[in-house]
N, C-alpha and C. Protein backbone atom coordinates (compact mmCIF):
# COMPACT_ATOMS: atom_id res chain seq x y z
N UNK A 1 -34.09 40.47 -19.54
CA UNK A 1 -34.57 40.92 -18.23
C UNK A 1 -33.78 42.16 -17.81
N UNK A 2 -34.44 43.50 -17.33
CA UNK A 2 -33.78 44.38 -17.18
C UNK A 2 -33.30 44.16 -15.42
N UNK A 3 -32.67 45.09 -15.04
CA UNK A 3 -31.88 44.81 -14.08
C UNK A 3 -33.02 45.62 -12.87
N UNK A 4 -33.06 45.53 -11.78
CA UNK A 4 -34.14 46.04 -10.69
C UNK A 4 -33.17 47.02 -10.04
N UNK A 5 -33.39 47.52 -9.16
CA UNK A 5 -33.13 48.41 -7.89
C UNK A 5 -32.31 47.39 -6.79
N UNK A 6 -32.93 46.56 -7.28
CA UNK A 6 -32.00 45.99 -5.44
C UNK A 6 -30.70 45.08 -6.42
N UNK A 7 -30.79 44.47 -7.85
CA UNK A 7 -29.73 44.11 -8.87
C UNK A 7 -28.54 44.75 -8.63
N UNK A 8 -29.03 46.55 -8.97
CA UNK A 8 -28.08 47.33 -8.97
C UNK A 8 -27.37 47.62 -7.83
N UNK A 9 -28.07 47.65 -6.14
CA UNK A 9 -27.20 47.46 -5.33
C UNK A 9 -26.39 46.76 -5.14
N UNK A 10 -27.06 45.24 -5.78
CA UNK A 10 -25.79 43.86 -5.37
C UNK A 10 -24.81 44.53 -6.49
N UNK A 11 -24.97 44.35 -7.46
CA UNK A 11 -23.87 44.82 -8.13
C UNK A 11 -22.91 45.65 -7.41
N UNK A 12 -23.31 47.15 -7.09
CA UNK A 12 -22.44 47.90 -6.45
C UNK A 12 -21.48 47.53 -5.31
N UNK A 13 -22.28 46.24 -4.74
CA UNK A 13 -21.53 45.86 -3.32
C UNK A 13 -20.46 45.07 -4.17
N UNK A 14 -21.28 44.02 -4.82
CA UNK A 14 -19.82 43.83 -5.66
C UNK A 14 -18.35 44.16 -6.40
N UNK A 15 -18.73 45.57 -6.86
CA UNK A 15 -17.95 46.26 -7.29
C UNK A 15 -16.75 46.90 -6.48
N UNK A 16 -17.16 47.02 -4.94
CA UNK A 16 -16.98 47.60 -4.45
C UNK A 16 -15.79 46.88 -3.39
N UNK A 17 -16.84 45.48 -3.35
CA UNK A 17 -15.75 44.54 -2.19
C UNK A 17 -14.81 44.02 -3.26
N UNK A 18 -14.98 43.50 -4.52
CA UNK A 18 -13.86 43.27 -5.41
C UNK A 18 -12.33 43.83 -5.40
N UNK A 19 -12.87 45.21 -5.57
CA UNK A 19 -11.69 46.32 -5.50
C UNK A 19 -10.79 46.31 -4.06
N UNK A 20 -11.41 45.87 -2.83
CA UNK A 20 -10.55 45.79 -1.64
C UNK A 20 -9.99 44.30 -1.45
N UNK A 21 -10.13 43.59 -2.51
CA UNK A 21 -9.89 41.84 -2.51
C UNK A 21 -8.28 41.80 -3.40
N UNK A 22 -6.93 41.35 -2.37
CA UNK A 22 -6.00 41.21 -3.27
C UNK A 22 -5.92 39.98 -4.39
N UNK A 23 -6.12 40.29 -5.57
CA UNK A 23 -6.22 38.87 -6.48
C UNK A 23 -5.07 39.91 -7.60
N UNK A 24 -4.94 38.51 -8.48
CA UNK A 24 -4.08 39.00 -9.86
C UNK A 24 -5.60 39.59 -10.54
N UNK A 25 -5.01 40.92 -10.93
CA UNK A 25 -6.61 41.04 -11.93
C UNK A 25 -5.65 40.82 -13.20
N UNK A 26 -7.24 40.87 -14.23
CA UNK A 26 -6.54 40.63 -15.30
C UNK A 26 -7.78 41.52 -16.84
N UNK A 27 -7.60 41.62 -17.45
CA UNK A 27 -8.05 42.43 -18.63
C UNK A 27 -9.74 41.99 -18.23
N UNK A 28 -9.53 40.92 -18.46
CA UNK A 28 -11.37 40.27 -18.71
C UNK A 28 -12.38 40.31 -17.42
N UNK A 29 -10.81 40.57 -15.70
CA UNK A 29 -12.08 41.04 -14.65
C UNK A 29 -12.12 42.25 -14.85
N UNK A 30 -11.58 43.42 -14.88
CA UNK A 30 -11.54 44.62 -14.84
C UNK A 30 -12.67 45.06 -16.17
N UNK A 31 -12.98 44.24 -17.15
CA UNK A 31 -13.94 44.78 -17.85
C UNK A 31 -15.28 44.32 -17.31
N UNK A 32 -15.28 42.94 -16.42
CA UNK A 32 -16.03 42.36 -15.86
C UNK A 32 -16.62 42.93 -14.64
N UNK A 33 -15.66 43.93 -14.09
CA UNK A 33 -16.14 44.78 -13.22
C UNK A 33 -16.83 46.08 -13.92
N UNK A 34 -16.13 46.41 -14.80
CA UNK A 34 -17.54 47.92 -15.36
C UNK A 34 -18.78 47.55 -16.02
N UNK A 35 -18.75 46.30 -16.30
CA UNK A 35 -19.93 45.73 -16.66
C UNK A 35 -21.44 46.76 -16.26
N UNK A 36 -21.37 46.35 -14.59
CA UNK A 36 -22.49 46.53 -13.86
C UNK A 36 -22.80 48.31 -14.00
N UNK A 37 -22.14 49.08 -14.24
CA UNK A 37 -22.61 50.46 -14.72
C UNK A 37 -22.87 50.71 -15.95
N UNK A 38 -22.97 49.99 -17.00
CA UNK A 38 -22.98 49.51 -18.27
C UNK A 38 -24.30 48.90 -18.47
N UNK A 39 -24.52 48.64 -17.33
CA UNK A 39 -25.91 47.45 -17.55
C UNK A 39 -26.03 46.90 -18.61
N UNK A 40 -25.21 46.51 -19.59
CA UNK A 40 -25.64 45.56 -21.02
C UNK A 40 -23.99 44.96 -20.67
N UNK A 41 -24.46 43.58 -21.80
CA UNK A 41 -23.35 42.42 -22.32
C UNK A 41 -23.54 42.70 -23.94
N UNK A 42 -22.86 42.94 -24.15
CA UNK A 42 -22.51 42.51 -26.13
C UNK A 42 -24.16 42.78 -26.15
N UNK A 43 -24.35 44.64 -25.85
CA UNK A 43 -25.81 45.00 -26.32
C UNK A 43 -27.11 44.14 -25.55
N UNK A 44 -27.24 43.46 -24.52
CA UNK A 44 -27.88 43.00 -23.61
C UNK A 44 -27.93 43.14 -22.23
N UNK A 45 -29.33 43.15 -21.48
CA UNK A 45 -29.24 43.51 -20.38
C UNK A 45 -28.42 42.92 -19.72
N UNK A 46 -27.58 43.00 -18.19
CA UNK A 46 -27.51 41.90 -17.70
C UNK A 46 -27.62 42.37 -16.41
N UNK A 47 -28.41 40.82 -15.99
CA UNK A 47 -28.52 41.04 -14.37
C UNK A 47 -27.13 40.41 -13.34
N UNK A 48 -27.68 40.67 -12.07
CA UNK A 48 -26.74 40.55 -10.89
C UNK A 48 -26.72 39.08 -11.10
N UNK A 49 -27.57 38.20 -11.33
CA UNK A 49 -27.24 36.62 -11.48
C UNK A 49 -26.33 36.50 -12.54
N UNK A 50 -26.48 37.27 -13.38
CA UNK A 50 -25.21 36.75 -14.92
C UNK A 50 -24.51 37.28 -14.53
N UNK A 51 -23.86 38.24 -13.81
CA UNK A 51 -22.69 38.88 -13.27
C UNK A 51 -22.05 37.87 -12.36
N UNK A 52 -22.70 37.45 -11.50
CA UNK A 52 -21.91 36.60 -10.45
C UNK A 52 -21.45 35.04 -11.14
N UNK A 53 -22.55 34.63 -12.31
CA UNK A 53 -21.72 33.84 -13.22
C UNK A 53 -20.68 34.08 -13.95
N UNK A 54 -20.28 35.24 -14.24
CA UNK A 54 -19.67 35.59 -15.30
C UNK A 54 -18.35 35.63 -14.16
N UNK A 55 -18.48 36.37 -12.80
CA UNK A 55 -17.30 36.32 -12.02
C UNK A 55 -16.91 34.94 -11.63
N UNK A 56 -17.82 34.17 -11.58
CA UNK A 56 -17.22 32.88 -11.28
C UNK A 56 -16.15 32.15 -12.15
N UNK A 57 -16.57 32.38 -13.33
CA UNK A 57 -15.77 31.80 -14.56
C UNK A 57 -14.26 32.16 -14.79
N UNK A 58 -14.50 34.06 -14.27
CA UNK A 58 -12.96 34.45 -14.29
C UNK A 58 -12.23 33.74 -13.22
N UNK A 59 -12.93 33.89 -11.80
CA UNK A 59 -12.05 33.47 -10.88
C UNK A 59 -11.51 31.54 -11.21
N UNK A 60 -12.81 31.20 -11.69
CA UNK A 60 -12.29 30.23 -11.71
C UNK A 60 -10.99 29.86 -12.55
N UNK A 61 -10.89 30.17 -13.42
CA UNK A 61 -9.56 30.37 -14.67
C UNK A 61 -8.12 30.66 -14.09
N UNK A 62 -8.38 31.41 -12.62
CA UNK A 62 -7.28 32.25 -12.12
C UNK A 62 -6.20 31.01 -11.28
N UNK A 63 -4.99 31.34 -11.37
CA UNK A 63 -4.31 30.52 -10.79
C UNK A 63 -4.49 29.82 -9.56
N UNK A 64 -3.98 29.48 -8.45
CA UNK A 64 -4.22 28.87 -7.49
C UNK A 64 -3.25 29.08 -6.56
N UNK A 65 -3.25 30.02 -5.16
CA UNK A 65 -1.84 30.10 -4.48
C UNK A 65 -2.45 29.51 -3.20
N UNK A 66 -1.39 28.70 -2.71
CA UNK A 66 -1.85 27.97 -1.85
C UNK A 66 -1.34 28.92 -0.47
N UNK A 67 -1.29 28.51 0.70
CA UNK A 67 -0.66 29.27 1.78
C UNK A 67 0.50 28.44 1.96
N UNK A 68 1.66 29.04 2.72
CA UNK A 68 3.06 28.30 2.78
C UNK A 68 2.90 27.51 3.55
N UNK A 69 2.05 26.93 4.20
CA UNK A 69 1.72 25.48 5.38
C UNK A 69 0.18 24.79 4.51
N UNK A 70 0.86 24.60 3.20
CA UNK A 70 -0.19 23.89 2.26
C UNK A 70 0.29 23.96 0.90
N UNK A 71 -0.07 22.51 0.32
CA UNK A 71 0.43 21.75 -0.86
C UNK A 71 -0.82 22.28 -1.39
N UNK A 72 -0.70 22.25 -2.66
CA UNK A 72 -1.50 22.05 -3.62
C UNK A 72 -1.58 20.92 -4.94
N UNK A 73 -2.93 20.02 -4.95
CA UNK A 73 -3.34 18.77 -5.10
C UNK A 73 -4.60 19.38 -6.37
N UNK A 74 -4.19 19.80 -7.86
CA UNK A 74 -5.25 19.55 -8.31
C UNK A 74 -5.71 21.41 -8.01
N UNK A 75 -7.00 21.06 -7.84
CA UNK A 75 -7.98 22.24 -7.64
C UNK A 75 -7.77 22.57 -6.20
N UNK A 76 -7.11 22.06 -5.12
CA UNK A 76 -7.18 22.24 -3.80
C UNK A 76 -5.77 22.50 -2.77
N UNK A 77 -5.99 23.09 -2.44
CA UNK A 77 -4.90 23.57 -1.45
C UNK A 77 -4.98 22.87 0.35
N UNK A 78 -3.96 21.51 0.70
CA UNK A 78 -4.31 20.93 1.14
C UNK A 78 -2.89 21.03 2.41
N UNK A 79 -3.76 21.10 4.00
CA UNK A 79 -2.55 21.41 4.85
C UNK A 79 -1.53 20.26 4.89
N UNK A 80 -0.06 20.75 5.06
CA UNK A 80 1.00 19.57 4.94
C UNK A 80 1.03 19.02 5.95
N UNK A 81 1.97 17.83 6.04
CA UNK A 81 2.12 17.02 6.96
C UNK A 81 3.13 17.72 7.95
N UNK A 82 3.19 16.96 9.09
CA UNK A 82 4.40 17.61 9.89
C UNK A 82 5.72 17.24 9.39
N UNK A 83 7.06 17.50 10.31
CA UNK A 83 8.26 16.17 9.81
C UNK A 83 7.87 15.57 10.47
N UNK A 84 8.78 14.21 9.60
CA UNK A 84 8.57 13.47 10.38
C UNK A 84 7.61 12.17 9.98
N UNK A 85 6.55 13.00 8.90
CA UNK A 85 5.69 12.15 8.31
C UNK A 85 5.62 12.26 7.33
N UNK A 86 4.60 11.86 6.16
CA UNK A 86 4.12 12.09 4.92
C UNK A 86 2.90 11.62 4.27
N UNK A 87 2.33 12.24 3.37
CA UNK A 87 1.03 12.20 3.19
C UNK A 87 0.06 10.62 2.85
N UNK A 88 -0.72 10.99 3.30
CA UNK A 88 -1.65 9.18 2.93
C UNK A 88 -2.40 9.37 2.22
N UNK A 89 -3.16 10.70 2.55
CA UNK A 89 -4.25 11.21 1.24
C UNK A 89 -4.66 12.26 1.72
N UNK A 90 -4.58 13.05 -0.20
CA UNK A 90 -4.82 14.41 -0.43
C UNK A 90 -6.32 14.76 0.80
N UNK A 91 -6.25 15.97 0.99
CA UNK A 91 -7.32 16.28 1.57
C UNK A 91 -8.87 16.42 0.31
N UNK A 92 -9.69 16.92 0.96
CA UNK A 92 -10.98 17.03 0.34
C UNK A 92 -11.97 18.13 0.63
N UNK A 93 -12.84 18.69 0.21
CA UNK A 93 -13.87 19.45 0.46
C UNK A 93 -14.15 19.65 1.67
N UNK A 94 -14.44 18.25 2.23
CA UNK A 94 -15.01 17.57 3.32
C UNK A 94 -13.84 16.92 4.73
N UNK A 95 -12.87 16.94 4.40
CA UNK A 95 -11.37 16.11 5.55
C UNK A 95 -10.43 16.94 4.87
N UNK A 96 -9.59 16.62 6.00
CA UNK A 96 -8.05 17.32 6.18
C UNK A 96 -7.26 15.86 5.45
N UNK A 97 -5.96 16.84 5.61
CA UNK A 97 -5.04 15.64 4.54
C UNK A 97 -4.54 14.82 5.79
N UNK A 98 -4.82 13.76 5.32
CA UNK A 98 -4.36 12.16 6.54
C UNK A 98 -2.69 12.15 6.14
N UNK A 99 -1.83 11.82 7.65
CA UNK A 99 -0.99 11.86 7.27
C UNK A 99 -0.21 10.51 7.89
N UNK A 100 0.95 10.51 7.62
CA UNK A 100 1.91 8.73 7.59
C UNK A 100 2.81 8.97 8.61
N UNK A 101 3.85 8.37 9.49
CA UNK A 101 4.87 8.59 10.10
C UNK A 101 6.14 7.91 8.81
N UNK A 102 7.08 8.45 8.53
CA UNK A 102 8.09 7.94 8.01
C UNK A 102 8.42 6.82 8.22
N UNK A 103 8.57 5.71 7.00
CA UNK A 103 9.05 4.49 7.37
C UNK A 103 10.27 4.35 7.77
N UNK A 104 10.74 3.28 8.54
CA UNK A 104 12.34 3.47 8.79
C UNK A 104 13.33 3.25 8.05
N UNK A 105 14.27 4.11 8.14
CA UNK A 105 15.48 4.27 7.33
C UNK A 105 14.95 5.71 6.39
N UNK A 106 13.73 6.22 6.30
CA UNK A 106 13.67 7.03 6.08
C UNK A 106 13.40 8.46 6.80
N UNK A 107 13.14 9.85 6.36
CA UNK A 107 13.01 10.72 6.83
C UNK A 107 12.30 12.10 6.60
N UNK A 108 11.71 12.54 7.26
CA UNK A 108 11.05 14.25 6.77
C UNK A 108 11.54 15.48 7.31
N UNK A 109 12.35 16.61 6.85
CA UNK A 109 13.06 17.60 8.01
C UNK A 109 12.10 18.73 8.00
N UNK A 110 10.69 18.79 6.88
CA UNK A 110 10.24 19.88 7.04
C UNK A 110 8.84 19.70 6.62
N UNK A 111 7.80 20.65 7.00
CA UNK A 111 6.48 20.51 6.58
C UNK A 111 6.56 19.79 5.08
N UNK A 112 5.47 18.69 4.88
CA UNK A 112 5.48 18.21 3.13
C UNK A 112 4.09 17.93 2.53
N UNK A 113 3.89 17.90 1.18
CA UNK A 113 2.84 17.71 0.78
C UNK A 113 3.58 16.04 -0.17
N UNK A 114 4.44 15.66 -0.07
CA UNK A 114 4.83 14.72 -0.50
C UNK A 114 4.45 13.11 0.10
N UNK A 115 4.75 12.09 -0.91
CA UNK A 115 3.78 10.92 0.00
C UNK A 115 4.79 9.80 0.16
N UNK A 116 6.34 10.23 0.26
CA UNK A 116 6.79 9.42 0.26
C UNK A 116 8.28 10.32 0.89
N UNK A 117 8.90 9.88 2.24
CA UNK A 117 10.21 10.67 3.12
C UNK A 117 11.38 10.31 2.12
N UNK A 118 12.35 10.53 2.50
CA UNK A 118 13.65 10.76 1.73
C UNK A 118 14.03 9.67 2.41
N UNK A 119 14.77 9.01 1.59
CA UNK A 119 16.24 8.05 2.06
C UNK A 119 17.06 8.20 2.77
N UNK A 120 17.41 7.79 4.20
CA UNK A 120 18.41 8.01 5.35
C UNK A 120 19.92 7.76 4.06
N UNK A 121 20.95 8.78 4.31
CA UNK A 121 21.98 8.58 3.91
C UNK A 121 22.90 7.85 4.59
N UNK A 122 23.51 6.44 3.53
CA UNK A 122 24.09 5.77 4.34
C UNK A 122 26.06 6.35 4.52
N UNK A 123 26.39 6.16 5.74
CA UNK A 123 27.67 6.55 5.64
C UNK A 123 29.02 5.06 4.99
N UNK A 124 29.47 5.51 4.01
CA UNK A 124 30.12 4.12 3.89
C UNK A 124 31.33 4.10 4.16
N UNK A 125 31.91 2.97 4.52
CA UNK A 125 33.44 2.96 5.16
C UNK A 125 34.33 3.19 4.06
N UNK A 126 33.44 2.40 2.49
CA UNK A 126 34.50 2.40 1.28
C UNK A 126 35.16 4.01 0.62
N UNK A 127 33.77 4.34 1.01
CA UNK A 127 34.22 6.15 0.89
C UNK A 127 35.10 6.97 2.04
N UNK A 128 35.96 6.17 2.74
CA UNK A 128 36.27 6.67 3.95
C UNK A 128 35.33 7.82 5.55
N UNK A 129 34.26 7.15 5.35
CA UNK A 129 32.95 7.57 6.24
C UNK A 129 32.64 6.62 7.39
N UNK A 130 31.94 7.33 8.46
CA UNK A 130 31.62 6.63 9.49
C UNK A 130 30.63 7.56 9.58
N UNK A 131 29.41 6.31 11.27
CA UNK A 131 28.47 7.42 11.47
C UNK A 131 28.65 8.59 12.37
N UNK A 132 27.93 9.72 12.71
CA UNK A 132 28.42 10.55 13.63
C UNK A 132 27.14 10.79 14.09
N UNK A 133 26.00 11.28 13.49
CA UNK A 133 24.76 10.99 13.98
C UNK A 133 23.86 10.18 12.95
N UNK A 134 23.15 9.37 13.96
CA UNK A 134 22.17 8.38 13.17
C UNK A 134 21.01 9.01 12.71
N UNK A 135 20.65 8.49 11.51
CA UNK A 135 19.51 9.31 10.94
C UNK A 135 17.94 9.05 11.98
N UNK A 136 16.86 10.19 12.00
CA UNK A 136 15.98 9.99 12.48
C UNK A 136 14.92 10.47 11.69
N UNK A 137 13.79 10.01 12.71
CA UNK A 137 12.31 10.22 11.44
C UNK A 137 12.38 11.91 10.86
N UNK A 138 12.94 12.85 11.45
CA UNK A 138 12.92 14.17 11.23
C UNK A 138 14.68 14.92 10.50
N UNK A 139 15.30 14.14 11.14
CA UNK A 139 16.71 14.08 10.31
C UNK A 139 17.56 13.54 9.62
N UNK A 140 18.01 13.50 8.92
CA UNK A 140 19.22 12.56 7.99
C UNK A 140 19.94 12.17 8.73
N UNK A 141 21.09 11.25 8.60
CA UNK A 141 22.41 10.88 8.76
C UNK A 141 23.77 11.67 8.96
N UNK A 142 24.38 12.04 9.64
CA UNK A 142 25.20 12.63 9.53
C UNK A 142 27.27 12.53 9.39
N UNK A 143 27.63 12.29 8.63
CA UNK A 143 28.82 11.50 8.20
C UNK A 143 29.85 11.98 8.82
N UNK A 144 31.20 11.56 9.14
CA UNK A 144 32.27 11.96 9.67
C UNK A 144 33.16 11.11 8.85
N UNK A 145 34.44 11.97 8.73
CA UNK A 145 35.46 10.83 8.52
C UNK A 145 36.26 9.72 9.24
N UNK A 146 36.68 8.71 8.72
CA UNK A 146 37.39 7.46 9.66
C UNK A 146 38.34 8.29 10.51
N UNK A 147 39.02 7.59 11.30
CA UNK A 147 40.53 7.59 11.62
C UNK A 147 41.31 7.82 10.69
N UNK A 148 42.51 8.74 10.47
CA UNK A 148 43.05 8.66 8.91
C UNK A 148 42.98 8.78 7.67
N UNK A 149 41.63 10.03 7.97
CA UNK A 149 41.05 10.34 6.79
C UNK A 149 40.36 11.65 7.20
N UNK A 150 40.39 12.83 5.48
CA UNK A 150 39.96 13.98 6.08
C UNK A 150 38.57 14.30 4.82
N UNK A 151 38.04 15.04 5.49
CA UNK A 151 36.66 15.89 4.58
C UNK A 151 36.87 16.51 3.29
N UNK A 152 36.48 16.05 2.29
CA UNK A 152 36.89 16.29 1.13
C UNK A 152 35.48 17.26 0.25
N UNK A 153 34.32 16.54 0.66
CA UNK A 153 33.06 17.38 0.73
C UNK A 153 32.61 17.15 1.87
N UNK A 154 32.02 18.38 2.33
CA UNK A 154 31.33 19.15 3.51
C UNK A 154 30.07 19.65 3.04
N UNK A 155 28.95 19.07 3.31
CA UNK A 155 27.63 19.33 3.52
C UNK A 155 27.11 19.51 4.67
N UNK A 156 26.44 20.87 5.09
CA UNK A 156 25.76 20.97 6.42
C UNK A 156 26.50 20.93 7.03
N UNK A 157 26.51 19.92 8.56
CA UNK A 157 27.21 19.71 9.78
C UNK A 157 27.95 17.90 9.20
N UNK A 158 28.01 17.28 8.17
CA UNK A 158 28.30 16.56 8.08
C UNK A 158 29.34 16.38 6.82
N UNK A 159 29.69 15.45 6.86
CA UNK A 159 30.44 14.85 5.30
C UNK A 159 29.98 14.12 4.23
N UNK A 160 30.31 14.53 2.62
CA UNK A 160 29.85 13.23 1.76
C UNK A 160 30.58 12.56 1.20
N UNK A 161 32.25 12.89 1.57
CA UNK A 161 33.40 12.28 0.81
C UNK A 161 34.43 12.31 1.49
N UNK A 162 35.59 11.63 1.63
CA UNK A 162 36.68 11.65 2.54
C UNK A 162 37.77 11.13 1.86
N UNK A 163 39.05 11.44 2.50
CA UNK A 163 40.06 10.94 1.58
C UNK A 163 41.55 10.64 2.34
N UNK A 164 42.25 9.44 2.14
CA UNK A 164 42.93 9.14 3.34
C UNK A 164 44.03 10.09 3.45
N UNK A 165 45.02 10.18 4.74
CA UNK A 165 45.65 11.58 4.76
C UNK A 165 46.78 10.84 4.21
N UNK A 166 47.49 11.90 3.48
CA UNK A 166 48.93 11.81 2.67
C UNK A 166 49.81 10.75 3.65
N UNK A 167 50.95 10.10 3.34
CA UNK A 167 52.24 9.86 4.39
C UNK A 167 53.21 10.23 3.20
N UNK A 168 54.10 10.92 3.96
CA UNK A 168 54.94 11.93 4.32
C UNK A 168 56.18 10.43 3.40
N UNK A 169 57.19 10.86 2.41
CA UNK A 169 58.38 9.92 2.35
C UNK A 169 59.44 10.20 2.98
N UNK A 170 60.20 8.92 2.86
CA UNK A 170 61.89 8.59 3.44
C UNK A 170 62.29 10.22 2.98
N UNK A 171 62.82 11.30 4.01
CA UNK A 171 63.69 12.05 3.52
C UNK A 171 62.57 13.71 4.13
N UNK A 172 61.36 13.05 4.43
CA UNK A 172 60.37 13.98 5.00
C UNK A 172 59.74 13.72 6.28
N UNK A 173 59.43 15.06 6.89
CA UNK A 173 59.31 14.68 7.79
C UNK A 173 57.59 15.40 8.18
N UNK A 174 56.71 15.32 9.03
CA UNK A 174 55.16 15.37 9.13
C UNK A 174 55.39 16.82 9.78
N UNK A 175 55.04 17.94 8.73
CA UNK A 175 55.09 19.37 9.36
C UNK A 175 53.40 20.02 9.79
N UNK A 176 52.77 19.27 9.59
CA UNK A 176 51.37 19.32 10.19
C UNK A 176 50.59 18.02 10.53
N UNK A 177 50.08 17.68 11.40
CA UNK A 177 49.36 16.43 11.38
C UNK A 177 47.66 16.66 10.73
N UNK A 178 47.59 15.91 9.67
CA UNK A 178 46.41 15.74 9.45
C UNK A 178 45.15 15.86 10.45
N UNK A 179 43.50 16.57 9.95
CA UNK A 179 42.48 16.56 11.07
C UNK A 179 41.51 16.22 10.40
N UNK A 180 40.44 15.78 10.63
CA UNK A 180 39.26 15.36 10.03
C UNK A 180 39.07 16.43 8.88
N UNK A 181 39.38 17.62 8.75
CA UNK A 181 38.89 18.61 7.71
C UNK A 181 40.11 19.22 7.04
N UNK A 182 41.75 18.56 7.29
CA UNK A 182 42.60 19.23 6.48
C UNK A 182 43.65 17.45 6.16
N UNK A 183 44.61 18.08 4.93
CA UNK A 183 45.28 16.99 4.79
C UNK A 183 46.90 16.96 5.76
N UNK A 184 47.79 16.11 6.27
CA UNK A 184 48.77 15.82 6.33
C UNK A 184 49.98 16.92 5.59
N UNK A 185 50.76 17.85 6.30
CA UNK A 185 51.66 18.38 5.59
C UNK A 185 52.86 18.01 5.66
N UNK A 186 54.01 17.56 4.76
CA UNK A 186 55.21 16.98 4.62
C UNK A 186 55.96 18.33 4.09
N UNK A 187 57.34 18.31 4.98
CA UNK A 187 58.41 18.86 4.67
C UNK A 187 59.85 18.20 4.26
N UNK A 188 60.36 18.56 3.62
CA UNK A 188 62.03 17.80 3.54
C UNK A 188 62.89 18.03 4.82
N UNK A 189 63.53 17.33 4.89
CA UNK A 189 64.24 17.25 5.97
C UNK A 189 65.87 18.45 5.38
N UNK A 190 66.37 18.99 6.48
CA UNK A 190 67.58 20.19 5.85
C UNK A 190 68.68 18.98 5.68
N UNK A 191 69.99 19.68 5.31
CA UNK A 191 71.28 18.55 4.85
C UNK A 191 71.31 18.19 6.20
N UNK A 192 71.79 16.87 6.65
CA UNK A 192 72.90 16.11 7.94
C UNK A 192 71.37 15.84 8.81
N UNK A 193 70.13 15.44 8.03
CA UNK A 193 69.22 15.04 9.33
C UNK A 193 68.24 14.07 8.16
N UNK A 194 67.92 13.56 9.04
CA UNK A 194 67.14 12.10 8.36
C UNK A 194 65.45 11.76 8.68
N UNK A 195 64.41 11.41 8.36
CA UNK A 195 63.06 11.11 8.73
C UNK A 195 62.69 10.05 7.90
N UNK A 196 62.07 8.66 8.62
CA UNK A 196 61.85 8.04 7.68
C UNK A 196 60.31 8.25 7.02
N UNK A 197 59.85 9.24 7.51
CA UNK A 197 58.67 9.76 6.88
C UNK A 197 57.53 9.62 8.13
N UNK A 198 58.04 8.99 9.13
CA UNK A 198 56.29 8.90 9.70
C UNK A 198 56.78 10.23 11.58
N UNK A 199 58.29 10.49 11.36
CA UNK A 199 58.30 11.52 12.48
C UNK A 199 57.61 13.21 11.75
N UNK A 200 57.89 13.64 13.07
CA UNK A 200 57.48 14.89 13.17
C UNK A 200 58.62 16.07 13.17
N UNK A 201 59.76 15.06 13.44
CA UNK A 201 60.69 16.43 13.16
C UNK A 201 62.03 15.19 12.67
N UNK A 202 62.94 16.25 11.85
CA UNK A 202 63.78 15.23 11.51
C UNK A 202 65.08 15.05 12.62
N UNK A 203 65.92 13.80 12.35
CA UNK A 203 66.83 13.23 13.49
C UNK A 203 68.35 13.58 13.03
N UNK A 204 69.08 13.91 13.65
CA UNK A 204 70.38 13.95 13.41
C UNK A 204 71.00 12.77 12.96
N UNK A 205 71.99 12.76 11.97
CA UNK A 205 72.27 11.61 11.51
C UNK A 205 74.06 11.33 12.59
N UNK A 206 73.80 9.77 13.03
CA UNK A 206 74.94 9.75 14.16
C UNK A 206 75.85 8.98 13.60
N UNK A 207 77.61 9.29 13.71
CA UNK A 207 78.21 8.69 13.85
C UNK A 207 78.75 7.47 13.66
């Protein structure tokens, strides 16, 4: 079938809006686009209907970028959940993606295409940890160290490890006091003065 007058316009519009469309091109559209001034395939006519098949096939082949407030599921690019929640089911042709509230003890801090929140981090005492903020549907847990214990790892605004502060021996005396984020500093005491390790400055020895 040879190609008509009004063929060759669609074509041209095609040609034309293609070129202002940002996509990855690639060898096989760009020949797929001179096609239509060519009017033949491998020595055959071709019309504006085999053209728009033939573009379908490339595009279809072509990767898939989703927008940054959307997962991609398959063939489809599907809007995420809020925090806070997580997915129940992929979206469709036809519906938006249904979404979950986080079960408790768990959590979401940011848009997700995921179907299942993260694990509230627990703070443990054995690791020298306490809580400082409680985890919520949109945030984690946030750790501090005990009484008598300092930050050994520092994540974020919180802690994941702690470690108890030094004491100071018979003969030293506490030249810094330990803080949640540094250790205990011990000095010796000079000749003729004594500490049994838990002062802050050493004592004259009497008489």
């Amino acid at each position: 079938m040879i190609c008509t007058s009004d063929d060759v316009l669609l074509l041209v519009w095609i040609k034309t809006h293609l070129l202002q469309i940002s996509v990855r091109w690639s060898p096989q559209l760009m020949k797929t686009i001179n096609l239509p001034f060519k009017m033949t395939s491998r020595g055959k006519p071709l019309t504006a209907a085999s053209l728009l098949i033939l573009l379908m096939k490339v595009f279809s082949g072509s990767s898939l970028t989703c927008h940054p407030a959307e997962y991609q599921t398959g063939n489809e690019c599907c809007p995420m959940c809020p925090p806070g929640s997580r997915v129940k089911t992929d979206c469709t042709e036809f519906r938006s993606t249904s979404c979950l509230p986080c079960l408790e003890g768990t959590y979401m801090n940011q848009p997700t295409g995921l179907k299942n929140c993260f694990p509230c981090t627990n703070c443990n005492t054995g690791s020298g940890l306490k809580i400082k903020t409680s985890c919520t549907s949109t945030s984690d847990t946030v750790c501090e160290p005990l009484e008598g214990f300092y930050c050994m790892d520092v994540k974020d605004k919180g802690c994941e490890a702690a470690q108890r502060h030094r004491h100071c021996e018979p003969g030293q005396y506490i030249s810094k006091k330990g803080t949640a984020s540094t250790d205990t500093e011990c000095s010796d005491c000079p000749d003729g003065t004594f500490s049994d390790g838990t002062f802050t400055s050493c004592q004259l020895h009497t008489q």
